[in-house]
PDB file of N, CA and C in Angstrom:
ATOM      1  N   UNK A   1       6.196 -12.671 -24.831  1.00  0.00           N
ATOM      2  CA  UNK A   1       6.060 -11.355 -24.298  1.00  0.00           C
ATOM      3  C   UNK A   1       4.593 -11.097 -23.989  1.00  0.00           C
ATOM      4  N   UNK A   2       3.966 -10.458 -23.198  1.00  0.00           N
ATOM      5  CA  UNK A   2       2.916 -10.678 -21.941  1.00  0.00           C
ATOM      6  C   UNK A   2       2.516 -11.560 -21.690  1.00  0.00           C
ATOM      7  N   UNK A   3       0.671 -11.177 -21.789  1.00  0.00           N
ATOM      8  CA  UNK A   3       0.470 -12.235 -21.197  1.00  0.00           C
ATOM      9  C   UNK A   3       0.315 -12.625 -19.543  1.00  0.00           C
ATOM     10  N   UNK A   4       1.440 -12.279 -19.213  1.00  0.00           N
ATOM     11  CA  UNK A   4       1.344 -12.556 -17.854  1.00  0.00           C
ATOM     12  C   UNK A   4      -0.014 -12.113 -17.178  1.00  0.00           C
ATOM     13  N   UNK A   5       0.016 -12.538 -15.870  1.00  0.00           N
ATOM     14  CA  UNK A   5      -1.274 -11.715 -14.996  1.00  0.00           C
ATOM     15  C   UNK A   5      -0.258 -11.135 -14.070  1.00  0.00           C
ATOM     16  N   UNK A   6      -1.009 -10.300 -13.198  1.00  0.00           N
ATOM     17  CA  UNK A   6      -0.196  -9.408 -12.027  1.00  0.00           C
ATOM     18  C   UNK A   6      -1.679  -9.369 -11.228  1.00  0.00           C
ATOM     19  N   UNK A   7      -0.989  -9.931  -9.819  1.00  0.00           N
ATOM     20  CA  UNK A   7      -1.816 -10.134  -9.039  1.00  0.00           C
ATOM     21  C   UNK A   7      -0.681 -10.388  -7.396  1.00  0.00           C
ATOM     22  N   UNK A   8      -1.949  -9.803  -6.522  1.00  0.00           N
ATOM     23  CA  UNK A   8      -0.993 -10.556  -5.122  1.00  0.00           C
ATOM     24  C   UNK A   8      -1.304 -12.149  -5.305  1.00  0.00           C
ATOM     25  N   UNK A   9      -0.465 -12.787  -4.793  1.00  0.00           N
ATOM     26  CA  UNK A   9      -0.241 -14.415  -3.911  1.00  0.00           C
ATOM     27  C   UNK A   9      -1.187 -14.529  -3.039  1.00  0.00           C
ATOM     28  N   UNK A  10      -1.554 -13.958  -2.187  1.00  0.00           N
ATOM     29  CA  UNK A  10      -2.261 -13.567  -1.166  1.00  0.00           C
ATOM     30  C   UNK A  10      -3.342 -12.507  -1.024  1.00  0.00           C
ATOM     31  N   UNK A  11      -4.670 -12.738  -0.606  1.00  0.00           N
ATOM     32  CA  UNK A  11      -5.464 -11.862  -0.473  1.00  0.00           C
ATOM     33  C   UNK A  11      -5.281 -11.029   0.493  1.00  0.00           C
ATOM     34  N   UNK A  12      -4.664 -11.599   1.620  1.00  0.00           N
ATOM     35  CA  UNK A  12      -4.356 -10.649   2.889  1.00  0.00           C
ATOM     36  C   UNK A  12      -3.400  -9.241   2.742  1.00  0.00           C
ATOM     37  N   UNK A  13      -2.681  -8.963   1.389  1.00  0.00           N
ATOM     38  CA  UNK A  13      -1.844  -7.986   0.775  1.00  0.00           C
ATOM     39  C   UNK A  13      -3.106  -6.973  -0.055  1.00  0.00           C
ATOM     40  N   UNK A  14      -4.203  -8.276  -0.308  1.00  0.00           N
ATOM     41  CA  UNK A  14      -4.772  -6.687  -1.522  1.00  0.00           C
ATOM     42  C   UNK A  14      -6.171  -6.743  -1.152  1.00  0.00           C
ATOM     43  N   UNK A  15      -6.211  -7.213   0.456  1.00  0.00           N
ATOM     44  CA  UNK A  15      -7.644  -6.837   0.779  1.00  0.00           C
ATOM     45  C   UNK A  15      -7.629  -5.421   1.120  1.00  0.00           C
ATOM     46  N   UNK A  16      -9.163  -4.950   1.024  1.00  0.00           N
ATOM     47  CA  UNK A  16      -9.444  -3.185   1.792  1.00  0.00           C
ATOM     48  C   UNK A  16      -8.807  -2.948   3.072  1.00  0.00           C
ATOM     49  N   UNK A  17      -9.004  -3.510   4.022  1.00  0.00           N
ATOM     50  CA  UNK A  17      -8.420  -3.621   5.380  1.00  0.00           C
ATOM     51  C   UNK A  17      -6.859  -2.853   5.030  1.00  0.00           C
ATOM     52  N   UNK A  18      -6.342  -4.173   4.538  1.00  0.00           N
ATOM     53  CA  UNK A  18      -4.968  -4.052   4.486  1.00  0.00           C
ATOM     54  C   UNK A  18      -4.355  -2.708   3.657  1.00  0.00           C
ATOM     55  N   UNK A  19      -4.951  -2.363   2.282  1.00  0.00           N
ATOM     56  CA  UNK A  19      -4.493  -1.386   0.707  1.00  0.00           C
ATOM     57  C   UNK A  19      -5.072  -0.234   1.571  1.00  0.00           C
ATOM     58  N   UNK A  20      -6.989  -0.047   1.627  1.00  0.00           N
ATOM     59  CA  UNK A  20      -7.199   1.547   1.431  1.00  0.00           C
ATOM     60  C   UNK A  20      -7.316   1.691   3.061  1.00  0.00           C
ATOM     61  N   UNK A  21      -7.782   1.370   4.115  1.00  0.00           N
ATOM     62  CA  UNK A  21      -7.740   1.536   5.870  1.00  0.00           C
ATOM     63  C   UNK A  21      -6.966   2.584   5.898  1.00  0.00           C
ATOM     64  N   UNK A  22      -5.505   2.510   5.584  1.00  0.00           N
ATOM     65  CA  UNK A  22      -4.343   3.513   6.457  1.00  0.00           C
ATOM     66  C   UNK A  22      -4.179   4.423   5.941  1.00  0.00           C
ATOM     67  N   UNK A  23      -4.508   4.437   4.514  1.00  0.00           N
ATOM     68  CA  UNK A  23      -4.940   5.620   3.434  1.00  0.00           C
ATOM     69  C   UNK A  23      -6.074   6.720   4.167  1.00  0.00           C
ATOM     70  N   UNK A  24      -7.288   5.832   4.475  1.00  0.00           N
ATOM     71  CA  UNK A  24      -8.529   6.605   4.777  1.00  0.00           C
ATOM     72  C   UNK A  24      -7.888   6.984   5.920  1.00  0.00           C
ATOM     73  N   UNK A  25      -7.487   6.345   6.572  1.00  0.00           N
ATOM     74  CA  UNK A  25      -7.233   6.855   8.245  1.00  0.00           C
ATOM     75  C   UNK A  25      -6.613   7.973   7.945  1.00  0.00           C
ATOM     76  N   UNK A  26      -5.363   7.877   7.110  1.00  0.00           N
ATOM     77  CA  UNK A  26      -4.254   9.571   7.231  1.00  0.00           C
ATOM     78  C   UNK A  26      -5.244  10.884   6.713  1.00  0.00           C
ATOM     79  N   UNK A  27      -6.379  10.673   5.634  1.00  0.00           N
ATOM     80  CA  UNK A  27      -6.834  11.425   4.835  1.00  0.00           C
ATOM     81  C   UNK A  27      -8.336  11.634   5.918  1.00  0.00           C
ATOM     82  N   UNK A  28      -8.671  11.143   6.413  1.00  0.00           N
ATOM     83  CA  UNK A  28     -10.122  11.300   7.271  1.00  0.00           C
ATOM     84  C   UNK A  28      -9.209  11.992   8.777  1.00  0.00           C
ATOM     85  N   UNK A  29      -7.895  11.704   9.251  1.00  0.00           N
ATOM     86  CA  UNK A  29      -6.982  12.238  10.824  1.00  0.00           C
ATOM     87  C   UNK A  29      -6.951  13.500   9.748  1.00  0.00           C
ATOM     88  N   UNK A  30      -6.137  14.345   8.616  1.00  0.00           N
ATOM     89  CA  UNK A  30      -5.777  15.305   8.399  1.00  0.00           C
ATOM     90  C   UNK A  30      -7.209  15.910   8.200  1.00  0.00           C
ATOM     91  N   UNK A  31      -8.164  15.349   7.497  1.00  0.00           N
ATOM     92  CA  UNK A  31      -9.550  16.342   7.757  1.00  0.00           C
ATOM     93  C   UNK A  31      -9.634  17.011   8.435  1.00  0.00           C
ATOM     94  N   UNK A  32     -10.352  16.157   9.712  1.00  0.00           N
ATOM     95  CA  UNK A  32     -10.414  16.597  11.109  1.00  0.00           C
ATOM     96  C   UNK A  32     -10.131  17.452  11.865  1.00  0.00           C
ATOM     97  N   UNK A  33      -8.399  17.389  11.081  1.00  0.00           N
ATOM     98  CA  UNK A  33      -7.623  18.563  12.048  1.00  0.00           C
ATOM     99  C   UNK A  33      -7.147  19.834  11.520  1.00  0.00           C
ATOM    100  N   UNK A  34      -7.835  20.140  10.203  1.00  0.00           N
ATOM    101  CA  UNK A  34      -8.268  20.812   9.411  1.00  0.00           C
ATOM    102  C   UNK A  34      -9.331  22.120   9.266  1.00  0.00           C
ATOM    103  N   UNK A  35      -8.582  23.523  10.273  1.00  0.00           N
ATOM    104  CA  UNK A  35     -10.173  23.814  10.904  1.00  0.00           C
ATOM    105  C   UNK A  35     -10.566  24.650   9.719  1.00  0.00           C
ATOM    106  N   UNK A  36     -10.190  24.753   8.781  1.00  0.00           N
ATOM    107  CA  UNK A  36     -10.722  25.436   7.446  1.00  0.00           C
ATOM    108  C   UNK A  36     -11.719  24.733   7.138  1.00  0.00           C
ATOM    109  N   UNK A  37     -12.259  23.384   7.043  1.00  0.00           N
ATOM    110  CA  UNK A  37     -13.080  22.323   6.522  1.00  0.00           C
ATOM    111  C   UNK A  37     -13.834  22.658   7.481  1.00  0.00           C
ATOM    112  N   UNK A  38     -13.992  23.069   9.093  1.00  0.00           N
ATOM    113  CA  UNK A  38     -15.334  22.641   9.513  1.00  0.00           C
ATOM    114  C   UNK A  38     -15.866  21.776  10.322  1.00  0.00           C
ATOM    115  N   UNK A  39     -15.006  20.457  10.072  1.00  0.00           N
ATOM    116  CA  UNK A  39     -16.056  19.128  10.307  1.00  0.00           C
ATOM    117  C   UNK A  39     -15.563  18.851  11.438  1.00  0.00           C
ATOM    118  N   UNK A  40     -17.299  18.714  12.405  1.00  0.00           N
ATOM    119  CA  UNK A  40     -17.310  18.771  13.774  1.00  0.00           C
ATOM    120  C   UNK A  40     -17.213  17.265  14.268  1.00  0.00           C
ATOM    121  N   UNK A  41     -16.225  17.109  15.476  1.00  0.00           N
ATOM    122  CA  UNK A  41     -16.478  16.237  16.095  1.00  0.00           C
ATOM    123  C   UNK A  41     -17.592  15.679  17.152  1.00  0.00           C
ATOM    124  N   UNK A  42     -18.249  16.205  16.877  1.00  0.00           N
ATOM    125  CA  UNK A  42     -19.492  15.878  17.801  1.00  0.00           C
ATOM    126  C   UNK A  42     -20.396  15.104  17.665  1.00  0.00           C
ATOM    127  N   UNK A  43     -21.153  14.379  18.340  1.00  0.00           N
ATOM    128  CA  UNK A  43     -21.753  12.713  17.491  1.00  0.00           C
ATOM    129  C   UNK A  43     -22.809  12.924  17.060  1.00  0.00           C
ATOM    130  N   UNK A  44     -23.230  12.325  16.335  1.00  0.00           N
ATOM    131  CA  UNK A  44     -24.058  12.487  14.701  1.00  0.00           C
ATOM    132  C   UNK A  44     -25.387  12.604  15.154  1.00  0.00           C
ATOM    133  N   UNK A  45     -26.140  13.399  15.103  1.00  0.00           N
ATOM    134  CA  UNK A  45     -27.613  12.811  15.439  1.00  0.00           C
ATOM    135  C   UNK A  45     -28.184  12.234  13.939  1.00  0.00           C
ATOM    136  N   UNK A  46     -28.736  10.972  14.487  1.00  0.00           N
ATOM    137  CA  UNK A  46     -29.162  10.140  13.699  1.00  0.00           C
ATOM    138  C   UNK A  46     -30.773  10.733  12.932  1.00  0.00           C
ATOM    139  N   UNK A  47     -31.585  10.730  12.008  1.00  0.00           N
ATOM    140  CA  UNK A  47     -32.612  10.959  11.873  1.00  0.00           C
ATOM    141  C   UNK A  47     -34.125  10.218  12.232  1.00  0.00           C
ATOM    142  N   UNK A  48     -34.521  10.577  12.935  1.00  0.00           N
ATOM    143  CA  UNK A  48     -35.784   9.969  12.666  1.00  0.00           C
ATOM    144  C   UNK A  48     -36.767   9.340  11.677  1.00  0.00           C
ATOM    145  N   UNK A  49     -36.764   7.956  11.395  1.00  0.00           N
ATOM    146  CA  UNK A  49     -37.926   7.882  10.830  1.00  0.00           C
ATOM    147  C   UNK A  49     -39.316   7.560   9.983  1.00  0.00           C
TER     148      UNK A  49
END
């Protein structure tokens, strides 16, 4: 009784890309469209310096 490990077979199942991407994507798309939050789409000015 344990012992075991728990793990994917494959890295291509428990890389970032693959696990958190579609996560961030739904949670960074509902931000966005979120006009209580604010956050402007308009492109970033970078700082000088």
């Amino acid at each position: 009784m344990g012992g075991q490990i728990v793990h994917f077979e494959d890295i291509a199942f428990g890389q970032g890309a693959t696990m958190a991407l579609p996560i961030w994507a739904q949670f960074m798309k509902n931000a966005y469209s979120n006009p209580d939050l604010g956050i402007s789409d308009e492109k970033f000015q970078s700082p000088k310096y």
